[in-house]
Protein backbone atom coordinates (compact mmCIF):
# COMPACT_ATOMS: atom_id res chain seq x y z
CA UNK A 1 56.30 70.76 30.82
CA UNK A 2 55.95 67.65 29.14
CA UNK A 3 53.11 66.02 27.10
CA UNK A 4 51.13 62.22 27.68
CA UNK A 5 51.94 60.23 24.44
CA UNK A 6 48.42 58.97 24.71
CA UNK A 7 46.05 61.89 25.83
CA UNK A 8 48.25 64.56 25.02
CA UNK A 9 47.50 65.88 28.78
CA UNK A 10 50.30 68.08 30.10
CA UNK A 11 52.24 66.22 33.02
CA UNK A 12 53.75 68.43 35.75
CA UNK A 13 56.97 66.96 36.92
CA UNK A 14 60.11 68.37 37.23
CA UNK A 15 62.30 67.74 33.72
CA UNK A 16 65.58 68.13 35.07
CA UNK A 17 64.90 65.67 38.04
CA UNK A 18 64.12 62.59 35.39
CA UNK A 19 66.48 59.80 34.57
CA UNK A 20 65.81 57.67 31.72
CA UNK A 21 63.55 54.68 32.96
CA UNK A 22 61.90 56.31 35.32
CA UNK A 23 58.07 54.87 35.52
CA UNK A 24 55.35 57.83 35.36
CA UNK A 25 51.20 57.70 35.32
CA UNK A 26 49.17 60.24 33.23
CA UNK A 27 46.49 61.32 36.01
CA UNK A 28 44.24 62.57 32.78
CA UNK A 29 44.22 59.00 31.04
CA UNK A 30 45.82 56.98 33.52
CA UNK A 31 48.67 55.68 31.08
CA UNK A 32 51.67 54.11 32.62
CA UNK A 33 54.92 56.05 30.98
CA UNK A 34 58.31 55.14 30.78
CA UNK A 35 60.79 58.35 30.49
CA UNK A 36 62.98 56.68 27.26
CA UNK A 37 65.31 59.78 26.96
CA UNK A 38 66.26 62.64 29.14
CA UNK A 39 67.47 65.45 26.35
CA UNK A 40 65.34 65.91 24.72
CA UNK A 41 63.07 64.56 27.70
CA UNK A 42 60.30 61.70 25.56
CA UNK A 43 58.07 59.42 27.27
CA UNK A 44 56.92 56.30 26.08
CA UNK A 45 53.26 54.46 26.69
CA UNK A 46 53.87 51.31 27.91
CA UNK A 47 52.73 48.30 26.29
CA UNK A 48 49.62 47.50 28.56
CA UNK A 49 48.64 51.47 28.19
CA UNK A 50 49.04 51.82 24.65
CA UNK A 51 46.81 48.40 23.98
CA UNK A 52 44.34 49.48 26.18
CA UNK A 53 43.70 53.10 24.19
CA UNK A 54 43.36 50.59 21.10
CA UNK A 55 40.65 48.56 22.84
CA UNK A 56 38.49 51.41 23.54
CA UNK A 57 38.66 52.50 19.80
CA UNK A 58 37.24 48.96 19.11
CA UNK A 59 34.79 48.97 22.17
CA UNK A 60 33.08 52.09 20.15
CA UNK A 61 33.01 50.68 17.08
CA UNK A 62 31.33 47.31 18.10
CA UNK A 63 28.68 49.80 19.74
CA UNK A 64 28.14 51.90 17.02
CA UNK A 65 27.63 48.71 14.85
CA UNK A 66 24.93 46.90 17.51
CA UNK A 67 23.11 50.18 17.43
CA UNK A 68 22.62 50.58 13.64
CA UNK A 69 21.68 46.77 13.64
CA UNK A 70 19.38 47.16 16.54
CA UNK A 71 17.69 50.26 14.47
CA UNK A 72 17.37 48.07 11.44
CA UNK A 73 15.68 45.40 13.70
CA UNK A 74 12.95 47.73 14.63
CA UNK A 75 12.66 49.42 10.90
CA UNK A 76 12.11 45.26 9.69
CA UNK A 77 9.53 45.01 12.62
CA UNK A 78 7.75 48.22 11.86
CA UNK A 79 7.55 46.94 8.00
CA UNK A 80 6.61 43.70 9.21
CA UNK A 81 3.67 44.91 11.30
CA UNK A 82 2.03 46.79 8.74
């Protein structure tokens, strides 16, 4: 049993039947893999997968950061109204 790079998600496939190159898809995270060696069997995210994981760090954080700015909006407003 091997391991998703990315998610860490177990991926059933059969080890011995791999050759290096092969494509694969994590069905947890949806990652497209690359097998990059055989023995010991390693996948690799590709480049589009690996960027995307990085973009939904960011996505969060720009979140995060509207909603502390949209709760100091109302505190100002609050202040403002009394």
């Amino acid at each position: 049993m091997i391991n998703c790079p990315i998610c860490d998600a177990a991926i059933d496939v059969e080890e011995d039947e791999l050759d290096e190159g092969d494509p694969l898809i994590c069905e947890e995270c949806g990652a497209n893999l690359t097998v990059a060696s055989v023995d010991p069997v390693e996948l690799v995210a590709d480049e589009a997968s690996a960027n995307d994981d990085e973009d939904e760090d960011f996505d969060d954080f720009d979140e995060e950061e509207e909603d502390a700015e949209e709760e100091d909006a109302e505190e100002e407003e609050e202040e403002d109204w009394r």
